[in-house]
Protein backbone atom coordinates (compact mmCIF):
# COMPACT_ATOMS: atom_id res chain seq x y z
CA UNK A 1 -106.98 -70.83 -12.18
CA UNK A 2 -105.12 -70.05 -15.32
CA UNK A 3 -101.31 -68.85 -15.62
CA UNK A 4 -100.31 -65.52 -15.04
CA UNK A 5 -99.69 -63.36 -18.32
CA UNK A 6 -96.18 -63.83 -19.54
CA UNK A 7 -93.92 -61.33 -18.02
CA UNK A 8 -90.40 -61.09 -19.81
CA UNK A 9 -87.64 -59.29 -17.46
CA UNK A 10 -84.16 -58.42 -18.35
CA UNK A 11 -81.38 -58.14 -15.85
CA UNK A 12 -77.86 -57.21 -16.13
CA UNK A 13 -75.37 -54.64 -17.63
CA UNK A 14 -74.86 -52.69 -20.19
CA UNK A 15 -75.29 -55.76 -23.37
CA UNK A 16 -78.88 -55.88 -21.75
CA UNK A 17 -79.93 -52.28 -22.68
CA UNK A 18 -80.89 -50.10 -25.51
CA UNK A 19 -78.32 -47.10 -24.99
CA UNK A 20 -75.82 -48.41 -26.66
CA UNK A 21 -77.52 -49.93 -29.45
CA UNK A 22 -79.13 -47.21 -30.88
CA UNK A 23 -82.12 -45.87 -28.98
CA UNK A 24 -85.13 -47.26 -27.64
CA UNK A 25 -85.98 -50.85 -28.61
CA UNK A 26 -82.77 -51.56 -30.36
CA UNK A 27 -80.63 -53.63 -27.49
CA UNK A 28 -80.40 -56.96 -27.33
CA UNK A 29 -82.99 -57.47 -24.68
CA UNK A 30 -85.54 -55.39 -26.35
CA UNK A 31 -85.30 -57.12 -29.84
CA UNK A 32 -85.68 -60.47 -27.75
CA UNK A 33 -89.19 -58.94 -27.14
CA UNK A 34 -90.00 -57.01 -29.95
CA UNK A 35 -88.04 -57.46 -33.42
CA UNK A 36 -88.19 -54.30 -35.21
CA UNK A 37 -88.97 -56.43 -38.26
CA UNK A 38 -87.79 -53.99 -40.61
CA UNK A 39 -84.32 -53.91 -39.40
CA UNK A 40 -84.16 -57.42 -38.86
CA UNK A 41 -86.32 -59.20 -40.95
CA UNK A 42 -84.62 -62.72 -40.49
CA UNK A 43 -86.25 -62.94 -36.92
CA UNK A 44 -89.78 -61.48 -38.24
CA UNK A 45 -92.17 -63.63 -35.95
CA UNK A 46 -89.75 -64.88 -33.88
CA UNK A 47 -89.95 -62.46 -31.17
CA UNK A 48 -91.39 -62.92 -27.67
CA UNK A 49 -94.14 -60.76 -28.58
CA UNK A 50 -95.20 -62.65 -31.84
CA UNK A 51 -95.34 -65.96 -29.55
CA UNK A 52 -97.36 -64.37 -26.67
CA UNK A 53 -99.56 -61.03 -27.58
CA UNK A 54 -100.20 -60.79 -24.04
CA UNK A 55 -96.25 -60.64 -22.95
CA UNK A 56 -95.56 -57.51 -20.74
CA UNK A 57 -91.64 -56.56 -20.47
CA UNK A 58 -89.29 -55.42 -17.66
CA UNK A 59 -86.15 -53.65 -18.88
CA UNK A 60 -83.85 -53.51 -15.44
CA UNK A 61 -80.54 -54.09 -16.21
CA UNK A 62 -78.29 -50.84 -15.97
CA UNK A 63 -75.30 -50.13 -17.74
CA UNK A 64 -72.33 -50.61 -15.53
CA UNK A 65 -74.23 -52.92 -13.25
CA UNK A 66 -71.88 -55.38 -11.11
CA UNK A 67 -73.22 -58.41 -9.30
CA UNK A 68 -73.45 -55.94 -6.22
CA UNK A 69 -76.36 -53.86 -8.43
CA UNK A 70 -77.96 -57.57 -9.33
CA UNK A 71 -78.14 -58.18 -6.13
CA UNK A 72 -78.67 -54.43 -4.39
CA UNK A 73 -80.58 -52.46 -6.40
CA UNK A 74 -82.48 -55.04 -9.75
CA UNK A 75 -83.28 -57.86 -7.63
CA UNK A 76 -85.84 -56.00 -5.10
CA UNK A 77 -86.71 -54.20 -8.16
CA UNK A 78 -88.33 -57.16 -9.53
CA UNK A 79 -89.51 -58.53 -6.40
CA UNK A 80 -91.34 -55.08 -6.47
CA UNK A 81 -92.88 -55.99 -9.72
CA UNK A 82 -94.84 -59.01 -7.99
CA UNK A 83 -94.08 -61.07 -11.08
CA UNK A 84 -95.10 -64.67 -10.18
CA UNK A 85 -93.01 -67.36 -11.87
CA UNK A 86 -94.95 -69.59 -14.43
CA UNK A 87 -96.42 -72.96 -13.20
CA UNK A 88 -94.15 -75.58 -15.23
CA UNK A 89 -94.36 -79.12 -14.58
CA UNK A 90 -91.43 -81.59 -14.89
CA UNK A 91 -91.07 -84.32 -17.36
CA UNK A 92 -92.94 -86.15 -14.58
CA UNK A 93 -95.71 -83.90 -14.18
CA UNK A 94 -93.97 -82.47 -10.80
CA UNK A 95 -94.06 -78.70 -10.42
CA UNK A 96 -90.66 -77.49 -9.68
CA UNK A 97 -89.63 -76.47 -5.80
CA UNK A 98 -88.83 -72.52 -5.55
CA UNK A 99 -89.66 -69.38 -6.83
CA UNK A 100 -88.29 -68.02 -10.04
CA UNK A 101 -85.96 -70.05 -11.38
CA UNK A 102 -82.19 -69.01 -10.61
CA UNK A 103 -83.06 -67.14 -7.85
CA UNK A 104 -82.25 -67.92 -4.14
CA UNK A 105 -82.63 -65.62 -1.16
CA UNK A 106 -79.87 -64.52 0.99
């Protein structure tokens, strides 16, 4: 069965989104995604998007988010996305234990 499509998600505060950065597509997060080439023409093709066609994102960090709103309100958030973490193998061919990577339940 082949690997689910690639599925970029950004948690966190405010650094994370767009608002402050000016507008739609411009934060940090998004231009990890999607260079707006024109602006920033030093990272044309070196966007998640140029690696992966297929790449869907996930922006759903907040601004003002505290570890509570991790934890609270984006972490169900992206359990409700049914994203399924990618099938890596170790350097010895093991897949890892877990689920997404980072993430424990309570």
């Amino acid at each position: 069965m082949a690997d689910p499509t690639a599925h970029y998600v950004a948690l966190g505060d405010s650094i994370s989104i767009d608002d402050y950065s000016g507008g739609p597509g411009c934060g940090g997060a998004s231009l990890l995604f999607a260079n707006r080439d024109d602006d920033f023409p030093e990272w044309r093709g070196r966007d998640l998007l140029t690696a992966d066609r297929d790449t869907t994102f996930s922006l759903l960090a907040a601004d003002g988010a505290t570890t509570r709103t991790l934890l609270d309100a984006q972490l169900p958030r992206l359990a409700a996305l049914r994203v399924r973490a990618p099938r890596h193998r170790d350097h010895r061919g093991e897949r890892p234990a877990g689920g997404l990577r980072g993430h424990s339940r309570r």
